[in-house]
C-alpha atoms as a PDB file:
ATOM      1  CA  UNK A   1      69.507 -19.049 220.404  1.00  0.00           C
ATOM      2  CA  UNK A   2      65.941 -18.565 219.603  1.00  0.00           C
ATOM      3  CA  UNK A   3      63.954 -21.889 220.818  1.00  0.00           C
ATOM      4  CA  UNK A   4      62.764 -22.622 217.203  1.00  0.00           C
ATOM      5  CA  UNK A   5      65.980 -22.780 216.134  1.00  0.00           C
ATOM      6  CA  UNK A   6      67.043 -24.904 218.886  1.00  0.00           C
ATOM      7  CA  UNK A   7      64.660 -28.279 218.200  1.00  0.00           C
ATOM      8  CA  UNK A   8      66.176 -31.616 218.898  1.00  0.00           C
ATOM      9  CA  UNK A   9      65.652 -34.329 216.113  1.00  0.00           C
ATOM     10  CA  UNK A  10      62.048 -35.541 218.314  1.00  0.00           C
ATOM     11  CA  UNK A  11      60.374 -32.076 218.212  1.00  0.00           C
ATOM     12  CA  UNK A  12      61.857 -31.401 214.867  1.00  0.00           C
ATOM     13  CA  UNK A  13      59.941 -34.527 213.362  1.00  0.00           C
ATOM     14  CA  UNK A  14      56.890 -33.637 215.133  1.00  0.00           C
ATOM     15  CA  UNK A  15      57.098 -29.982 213.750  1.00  0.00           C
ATOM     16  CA  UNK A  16      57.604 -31.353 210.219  1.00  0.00           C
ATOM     17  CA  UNK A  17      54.454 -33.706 210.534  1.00  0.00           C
ATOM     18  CA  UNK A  18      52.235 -30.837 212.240  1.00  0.00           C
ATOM     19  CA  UNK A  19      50.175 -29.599 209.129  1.00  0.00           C
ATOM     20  CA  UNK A  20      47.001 -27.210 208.482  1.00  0.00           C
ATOM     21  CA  UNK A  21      44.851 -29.998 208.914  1.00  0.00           C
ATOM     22  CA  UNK A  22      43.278 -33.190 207.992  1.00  0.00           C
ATOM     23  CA  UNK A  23      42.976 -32.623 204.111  1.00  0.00           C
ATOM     24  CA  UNK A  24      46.780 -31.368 203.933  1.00  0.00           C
ATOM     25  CA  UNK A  25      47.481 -34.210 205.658  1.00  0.00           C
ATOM     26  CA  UNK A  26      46.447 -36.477 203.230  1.00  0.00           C
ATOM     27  CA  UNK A  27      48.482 -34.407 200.344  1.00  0.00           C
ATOM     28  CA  UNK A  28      51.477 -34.186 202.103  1.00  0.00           C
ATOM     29  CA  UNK A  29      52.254 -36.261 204.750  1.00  0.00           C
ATOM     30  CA  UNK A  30      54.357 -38.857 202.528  1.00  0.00           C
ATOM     31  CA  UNK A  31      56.461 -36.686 201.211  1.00  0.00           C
ATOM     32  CA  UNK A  32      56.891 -34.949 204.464  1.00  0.00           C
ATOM     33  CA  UNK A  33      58.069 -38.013 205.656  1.00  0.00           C
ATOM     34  CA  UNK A  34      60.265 -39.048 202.960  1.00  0.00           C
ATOM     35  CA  UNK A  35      61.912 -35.636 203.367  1.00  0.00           C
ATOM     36  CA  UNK A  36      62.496 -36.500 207.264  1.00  0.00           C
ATOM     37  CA  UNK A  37      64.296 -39.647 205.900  1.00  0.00           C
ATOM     38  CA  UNK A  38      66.167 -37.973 202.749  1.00  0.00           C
ATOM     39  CA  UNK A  39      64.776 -40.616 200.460  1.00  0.00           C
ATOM     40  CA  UNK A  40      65.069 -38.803 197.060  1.00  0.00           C
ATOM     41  CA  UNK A  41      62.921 -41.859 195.096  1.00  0.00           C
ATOM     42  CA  UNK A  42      59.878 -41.176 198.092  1.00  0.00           C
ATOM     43  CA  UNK A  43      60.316 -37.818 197.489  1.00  0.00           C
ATOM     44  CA  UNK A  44      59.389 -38.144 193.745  1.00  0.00           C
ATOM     45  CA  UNK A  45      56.966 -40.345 194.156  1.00  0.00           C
ATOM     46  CA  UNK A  46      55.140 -38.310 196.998  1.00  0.00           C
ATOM     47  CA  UNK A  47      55.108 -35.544 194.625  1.00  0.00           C
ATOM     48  CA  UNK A  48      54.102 -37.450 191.259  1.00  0.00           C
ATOM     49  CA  UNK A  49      51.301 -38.705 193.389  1.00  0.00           C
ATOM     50  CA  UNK A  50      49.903 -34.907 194.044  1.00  0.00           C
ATOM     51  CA  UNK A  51      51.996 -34.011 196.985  1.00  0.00           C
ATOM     52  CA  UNK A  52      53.236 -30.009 196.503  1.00  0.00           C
ATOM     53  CA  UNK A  53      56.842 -29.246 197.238  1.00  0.00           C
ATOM     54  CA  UNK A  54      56.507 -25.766 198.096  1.00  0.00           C
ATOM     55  CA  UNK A  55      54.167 -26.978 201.101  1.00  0.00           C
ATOM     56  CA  UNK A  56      54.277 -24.987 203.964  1.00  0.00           C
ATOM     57  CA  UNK A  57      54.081 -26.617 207.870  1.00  0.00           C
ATOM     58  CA  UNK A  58      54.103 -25.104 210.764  1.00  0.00           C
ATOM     59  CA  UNK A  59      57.900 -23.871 211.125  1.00  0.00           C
ATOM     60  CA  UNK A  60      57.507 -22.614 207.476  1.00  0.00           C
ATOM     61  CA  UNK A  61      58.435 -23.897 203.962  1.00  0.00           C
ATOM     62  CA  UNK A  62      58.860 -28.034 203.617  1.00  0.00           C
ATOM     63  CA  UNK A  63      62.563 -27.046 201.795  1.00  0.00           C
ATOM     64  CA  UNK A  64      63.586 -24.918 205.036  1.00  0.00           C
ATOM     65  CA  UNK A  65      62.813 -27.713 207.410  1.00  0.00           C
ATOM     66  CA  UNK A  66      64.610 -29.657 204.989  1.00  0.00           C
ATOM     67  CA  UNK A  67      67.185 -27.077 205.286  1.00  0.00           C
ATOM     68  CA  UNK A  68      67.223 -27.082 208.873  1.00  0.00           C
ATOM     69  CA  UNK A  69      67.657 -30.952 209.258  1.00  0.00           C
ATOM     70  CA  UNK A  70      70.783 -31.085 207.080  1.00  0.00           C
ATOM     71  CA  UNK A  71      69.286 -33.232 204.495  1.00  0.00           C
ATOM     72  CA  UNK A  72      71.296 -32.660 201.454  1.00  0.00           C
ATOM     73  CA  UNK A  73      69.189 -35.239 199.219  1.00  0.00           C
ATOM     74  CA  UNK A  74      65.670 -33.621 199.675  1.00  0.00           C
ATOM     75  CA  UNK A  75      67.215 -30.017 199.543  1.00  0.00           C
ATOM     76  CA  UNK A  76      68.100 -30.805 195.802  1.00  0.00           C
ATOM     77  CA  UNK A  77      65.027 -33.012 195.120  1.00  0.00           C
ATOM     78  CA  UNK A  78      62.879 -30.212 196.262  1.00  0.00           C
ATOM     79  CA  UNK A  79      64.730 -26.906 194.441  1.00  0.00           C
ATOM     80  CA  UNK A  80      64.345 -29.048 191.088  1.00  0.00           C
ATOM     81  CA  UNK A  81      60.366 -29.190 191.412  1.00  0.00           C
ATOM     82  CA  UNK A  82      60.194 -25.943 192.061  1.00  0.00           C
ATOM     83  CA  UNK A  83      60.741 -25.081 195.948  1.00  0.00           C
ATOM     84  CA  UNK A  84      61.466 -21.663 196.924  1.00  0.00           C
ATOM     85  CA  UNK A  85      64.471 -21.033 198.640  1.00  0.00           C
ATOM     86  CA  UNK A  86      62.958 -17.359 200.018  1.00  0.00           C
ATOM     87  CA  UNK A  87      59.527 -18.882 201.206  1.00  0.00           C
ATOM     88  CA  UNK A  88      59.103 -17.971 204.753  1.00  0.00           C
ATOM     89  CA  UNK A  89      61.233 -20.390 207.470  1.00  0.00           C
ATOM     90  CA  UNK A  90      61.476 -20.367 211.036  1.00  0.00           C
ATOM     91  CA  UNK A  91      62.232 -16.935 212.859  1.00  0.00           C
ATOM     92  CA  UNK A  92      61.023 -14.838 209.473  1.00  0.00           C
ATOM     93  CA  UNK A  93      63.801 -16.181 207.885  1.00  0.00           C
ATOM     94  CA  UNK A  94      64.146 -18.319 205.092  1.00  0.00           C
ATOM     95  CA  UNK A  95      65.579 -21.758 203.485  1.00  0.00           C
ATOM     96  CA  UNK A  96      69.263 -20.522 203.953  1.00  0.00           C
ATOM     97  CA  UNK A  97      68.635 -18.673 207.184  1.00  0.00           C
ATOM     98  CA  UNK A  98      67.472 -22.119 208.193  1.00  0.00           C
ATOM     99  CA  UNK A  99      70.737 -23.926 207.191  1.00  0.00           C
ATOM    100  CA  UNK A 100      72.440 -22.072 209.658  1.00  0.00           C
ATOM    101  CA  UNK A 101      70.433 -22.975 212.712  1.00  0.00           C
ATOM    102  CA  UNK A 102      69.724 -26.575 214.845  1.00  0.00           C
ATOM    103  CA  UNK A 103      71.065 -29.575 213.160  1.00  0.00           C
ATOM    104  CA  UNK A 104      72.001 -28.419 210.289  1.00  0.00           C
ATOM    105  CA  UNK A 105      74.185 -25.454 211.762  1.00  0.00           C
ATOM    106  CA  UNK A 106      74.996 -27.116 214.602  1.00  0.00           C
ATOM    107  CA  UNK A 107      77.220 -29.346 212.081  1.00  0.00           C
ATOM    108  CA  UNK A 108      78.384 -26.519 209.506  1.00  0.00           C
ATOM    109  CA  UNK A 109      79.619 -24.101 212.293  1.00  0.00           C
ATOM    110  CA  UNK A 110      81.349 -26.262 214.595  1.00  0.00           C
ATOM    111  CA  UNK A 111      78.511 -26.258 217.985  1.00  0.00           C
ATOM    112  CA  UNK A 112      78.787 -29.729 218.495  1.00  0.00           C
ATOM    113  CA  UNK A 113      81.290 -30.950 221.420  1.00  0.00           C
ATOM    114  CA  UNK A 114      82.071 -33.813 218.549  1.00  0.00           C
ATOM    115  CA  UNK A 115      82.764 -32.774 214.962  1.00  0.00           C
ATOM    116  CA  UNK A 116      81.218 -35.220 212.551  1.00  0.00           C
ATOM    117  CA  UNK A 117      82.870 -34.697 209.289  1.00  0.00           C
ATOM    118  CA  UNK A 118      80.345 -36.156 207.441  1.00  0.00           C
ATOM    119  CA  UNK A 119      77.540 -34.418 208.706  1.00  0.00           C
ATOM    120  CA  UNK A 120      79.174 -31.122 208.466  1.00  0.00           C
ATOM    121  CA  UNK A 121      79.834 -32.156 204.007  1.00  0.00           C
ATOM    122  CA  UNK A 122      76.099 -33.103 204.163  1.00  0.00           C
ATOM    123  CA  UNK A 123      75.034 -30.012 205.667  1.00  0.00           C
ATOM    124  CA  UNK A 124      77.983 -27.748 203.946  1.00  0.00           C
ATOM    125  CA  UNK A 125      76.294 -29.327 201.123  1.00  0.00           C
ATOM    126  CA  UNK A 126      73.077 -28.403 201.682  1.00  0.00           C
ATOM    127  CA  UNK A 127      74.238 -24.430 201.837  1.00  0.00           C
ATOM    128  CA  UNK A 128      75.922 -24.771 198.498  1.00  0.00           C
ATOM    129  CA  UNK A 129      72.541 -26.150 196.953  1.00  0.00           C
ATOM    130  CA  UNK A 130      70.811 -23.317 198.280  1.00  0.00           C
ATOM    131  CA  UNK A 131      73.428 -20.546 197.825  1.00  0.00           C
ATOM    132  CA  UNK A 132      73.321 -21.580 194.032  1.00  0.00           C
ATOM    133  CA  UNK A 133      69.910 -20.165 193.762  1.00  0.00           C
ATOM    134  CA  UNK A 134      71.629 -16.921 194.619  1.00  0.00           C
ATOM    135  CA  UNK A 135      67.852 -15.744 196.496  1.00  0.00           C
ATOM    136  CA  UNK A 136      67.996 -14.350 200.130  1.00  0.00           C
ATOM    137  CA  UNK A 137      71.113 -14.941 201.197  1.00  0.00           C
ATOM    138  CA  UNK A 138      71.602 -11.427 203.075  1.00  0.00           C
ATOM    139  CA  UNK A 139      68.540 -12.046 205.073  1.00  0.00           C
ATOM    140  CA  UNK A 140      68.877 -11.426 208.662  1.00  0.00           C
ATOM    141  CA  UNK A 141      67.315 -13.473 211.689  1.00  0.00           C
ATOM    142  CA  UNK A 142      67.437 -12.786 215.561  1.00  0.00           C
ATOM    143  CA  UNK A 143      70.302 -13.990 217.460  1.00  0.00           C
ATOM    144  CA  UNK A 144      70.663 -13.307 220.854  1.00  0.00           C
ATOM    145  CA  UNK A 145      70.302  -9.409 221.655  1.00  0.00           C
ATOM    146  CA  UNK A 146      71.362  -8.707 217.745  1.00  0.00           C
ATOM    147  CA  UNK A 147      70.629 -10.678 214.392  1.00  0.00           C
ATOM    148  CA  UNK A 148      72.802 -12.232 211.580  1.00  0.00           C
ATOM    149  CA  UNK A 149      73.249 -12.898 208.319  1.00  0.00           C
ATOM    150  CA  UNK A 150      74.569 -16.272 206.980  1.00  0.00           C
ATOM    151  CA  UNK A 151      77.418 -14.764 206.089  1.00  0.00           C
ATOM    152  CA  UNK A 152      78.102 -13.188 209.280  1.00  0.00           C
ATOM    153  CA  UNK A 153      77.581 -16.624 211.016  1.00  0.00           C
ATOM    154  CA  UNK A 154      80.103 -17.962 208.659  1.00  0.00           C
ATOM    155  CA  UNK A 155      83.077 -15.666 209.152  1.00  0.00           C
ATOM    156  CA  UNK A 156      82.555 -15.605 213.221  1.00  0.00           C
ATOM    157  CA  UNK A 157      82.617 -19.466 212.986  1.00  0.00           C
ATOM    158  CA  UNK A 158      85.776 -19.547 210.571  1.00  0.00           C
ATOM    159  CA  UNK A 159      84.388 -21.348 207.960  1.00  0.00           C
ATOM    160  CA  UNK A 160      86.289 -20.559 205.307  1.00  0.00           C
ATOM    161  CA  UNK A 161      84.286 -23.097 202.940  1.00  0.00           C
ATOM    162  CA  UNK A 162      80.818 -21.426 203.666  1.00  0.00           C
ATOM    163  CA  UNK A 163      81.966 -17.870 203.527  1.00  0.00           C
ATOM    164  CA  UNK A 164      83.490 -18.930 199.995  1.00  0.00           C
ATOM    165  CA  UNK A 165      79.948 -20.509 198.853  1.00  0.00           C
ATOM    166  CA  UNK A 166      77.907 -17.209 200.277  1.00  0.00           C
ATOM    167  CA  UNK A 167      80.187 -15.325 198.387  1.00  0.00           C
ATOM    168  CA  UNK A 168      80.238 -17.052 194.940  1.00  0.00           C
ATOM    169  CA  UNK A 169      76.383 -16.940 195.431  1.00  0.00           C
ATOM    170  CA  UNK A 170      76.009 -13.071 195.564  1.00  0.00           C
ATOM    171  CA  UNK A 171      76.316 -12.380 199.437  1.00  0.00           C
ATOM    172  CA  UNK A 172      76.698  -8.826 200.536  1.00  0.00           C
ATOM    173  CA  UNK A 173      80.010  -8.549 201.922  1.00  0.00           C
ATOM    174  CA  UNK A 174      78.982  -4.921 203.336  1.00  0.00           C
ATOM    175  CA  UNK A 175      75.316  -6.584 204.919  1.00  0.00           C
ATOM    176  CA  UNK A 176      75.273  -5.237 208.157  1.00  0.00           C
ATOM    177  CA  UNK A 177      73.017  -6.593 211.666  1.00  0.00           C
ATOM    178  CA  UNK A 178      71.357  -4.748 214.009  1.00  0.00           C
ATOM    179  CA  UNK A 179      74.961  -3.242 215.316  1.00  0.00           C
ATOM    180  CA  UNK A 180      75.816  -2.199 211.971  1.00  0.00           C
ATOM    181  CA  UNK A 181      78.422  -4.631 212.076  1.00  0.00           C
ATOM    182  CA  UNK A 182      79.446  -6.630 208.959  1.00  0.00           C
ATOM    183  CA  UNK A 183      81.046 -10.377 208.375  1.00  0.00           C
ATOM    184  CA  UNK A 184      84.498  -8.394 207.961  1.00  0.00           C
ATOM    185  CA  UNK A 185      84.159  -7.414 211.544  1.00  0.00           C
ATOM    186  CA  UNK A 186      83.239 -11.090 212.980  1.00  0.00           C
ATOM    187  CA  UNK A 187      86.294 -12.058 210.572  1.00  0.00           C
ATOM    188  CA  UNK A 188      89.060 -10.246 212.267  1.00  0.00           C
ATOM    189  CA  UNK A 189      87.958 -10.771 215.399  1.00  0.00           C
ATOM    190  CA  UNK A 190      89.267 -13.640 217.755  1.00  0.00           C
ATOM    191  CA  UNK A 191      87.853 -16.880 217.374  1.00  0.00           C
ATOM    192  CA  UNK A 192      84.228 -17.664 219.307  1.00  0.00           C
ATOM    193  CA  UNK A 193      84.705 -20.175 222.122  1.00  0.00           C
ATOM    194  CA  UNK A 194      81.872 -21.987 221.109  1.00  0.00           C
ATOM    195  CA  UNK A 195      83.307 -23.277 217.733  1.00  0.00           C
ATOM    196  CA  UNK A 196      84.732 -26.639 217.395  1.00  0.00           C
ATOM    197  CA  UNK A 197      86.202 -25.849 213.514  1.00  0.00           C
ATOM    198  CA  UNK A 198      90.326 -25.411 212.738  1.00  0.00           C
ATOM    199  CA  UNK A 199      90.518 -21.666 212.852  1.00  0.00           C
ATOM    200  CA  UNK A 200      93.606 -21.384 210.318  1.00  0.00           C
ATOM    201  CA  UNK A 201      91.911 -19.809 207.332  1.00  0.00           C
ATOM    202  CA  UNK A 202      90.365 -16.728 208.917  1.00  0.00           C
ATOM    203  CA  UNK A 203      92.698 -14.804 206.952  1.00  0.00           C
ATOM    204  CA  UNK A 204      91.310 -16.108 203.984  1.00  0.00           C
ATOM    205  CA  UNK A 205      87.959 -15.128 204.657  1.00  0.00           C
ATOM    206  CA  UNK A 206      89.306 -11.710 205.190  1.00  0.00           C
ATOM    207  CA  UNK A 207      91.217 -12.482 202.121  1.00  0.00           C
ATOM    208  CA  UNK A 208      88.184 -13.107 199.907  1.00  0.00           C
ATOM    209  CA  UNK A 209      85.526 -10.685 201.696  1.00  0.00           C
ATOM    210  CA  UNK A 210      88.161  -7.992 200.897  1.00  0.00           C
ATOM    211  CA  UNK A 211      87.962  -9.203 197.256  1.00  0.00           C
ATOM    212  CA  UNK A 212      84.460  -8.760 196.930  1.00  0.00           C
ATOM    213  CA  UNK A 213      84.474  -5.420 198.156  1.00  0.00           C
ATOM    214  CA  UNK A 214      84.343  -5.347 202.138  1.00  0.00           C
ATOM    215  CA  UNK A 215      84.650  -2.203 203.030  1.00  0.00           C
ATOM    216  CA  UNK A 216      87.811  -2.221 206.006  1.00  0.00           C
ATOM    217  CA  UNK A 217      86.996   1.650 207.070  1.00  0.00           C
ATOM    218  CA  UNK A 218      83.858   1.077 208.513  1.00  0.00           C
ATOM    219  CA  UNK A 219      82.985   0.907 211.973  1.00  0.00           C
ATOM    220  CA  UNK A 220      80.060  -0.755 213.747  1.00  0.00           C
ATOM    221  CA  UNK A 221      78.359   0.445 216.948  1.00  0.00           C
ATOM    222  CA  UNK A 222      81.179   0.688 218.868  1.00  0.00           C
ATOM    223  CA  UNK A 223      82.780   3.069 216.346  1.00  0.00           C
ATOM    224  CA  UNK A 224      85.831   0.364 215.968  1.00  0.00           C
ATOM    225  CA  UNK A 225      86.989  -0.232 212.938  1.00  0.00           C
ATOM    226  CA  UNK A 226      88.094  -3.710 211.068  1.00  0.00           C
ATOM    227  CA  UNK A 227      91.600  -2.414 210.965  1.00  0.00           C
ATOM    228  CA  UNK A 228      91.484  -1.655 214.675  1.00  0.00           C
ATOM    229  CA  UNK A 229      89.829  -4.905 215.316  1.00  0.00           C
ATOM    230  CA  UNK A 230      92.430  -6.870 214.104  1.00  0.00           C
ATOM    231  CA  UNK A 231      95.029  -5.092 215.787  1.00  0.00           C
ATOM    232  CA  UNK A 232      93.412  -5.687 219.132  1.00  0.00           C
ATOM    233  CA  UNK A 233      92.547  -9.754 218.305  1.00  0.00           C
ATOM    234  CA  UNK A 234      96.587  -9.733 217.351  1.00  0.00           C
ATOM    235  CA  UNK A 235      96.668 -11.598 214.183  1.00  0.00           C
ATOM    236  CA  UNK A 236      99.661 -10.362 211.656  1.00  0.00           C
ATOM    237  CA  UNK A 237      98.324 -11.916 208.900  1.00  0.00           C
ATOM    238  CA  UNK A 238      95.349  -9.892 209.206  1.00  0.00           C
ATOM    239  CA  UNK A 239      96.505  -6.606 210.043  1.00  0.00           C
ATOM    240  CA  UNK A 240      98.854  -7.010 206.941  1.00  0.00           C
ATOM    241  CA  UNK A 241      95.734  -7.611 204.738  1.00  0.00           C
ATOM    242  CA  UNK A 242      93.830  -4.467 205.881  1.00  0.00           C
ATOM    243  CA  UNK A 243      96.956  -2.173 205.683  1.00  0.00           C
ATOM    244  CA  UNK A 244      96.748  -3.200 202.272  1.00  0.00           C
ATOM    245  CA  UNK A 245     100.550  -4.700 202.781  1.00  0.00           C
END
């Protein structure tokens, strides 16, 4: 995972409090703080006093570290004066790209060792507040070797709920990474090891990408095909779905 993405809480704060200098400090640095601590009454009141919502820091837009700290109270607070979800986050990504990654995605796609249900409605929450602004939500961010779409990180993990938002909010079923691959491909395919989530609604997301017009006769770079895919990972279910059964 790239190393911006990967901030504990600590260097997250600091990152959040790092700003252009002393005069933006003055501005912002209550409501910075008061979006650290999801206060939505500090939040107001930072920004009636002067303080600018769509303030950038050093990881990019205030609303994407937001975003990236699963804080579901100062997403919303933020959107409604004015904060753009698209504005520039971590990685050349942006607010939603940001949901995915460190705490917040840590929570939503099942990294942790221990799954904290409430963390993962906050931060589930937080994508559905974003997706609703139906901006950048095909946007693509390094990974790895390759790079990924929300949507592609969604159906890999299994959650069902997230694809379903992404979806609803105008996501490109057909969006493709670096491989040419798309989230119907991650979909059929066998579980990750790294996910912690219940893995009995993959066939929904299949289900509902298929819906929205995933395309099940294209291949990525290894020339496999979703159909093909699914035979191999050994799901019935599946297989039925893209035979069209």
């Amino acid at each position: 995972m790239p190393r911006p993405f990967a901030l504990a809480a600590p260097a997250l704060l600091a990152a959040v409090l790092a700003v252009a200098g002393p005069a933006a400090a003055q501005t912002t640095e209550a409501l910075q703080i008061a979006v650290m601590r999801d206060d939505p009454a500090a939040i107001e009141a930072a920004i009636r006093a002067g303080s600018d919502p769509r303030a950038m820091i050093d990881q990019g837009s205030l609303l994407a570290a937001a975003a990236l700290m699963g804080k579901p109270r100062a997403v919303r607070v933020l959107l409604a004066h004015g904060a753009d979800p698209a504005a520039p986050g971590p990685n050349g990504g942006n607010a939603v790209n940001a949901a995915f990654f460190a705490i917040n995605g840590t929570a939503i796609l099942g990294r942790g060792d221990v799954p904290d249900p409430a963390q993962r409605a906050a931060g589930v929450e937080v994508v559905r507040l974003l997706a609703a602004r139906k901006v950048g939500l095909d946007n693509p961010v390094r990974l790895g070797p390759s790079n990924v779409t929300p949507l592609i990180q969604a159906a890999e993990a299994g959650a069902f709920d997230l694809v379903q938002i992404l979806l609803d909010g105008g996501a490109n079923p057909n969006a493709t990474n670096a491989g040419g691959y798309t989230a119907l491909d991650y979909a059929v395919d066998r579980a990750p090891i790294w996910t912690t989530l219940p893995q009995d609604h993959r066939a929904d997301i299949v289900r509902a990408l298929l819906a929205k017009g995933a395309r099940r006769d294209r291949a990525g770079a290894d020339r496999v095909t979703p159909l093909a895919r699914a035979r191999r990972a050994g799901n019935p279910e599946i297989i039925a779905l893209l035979e069209g059964k």
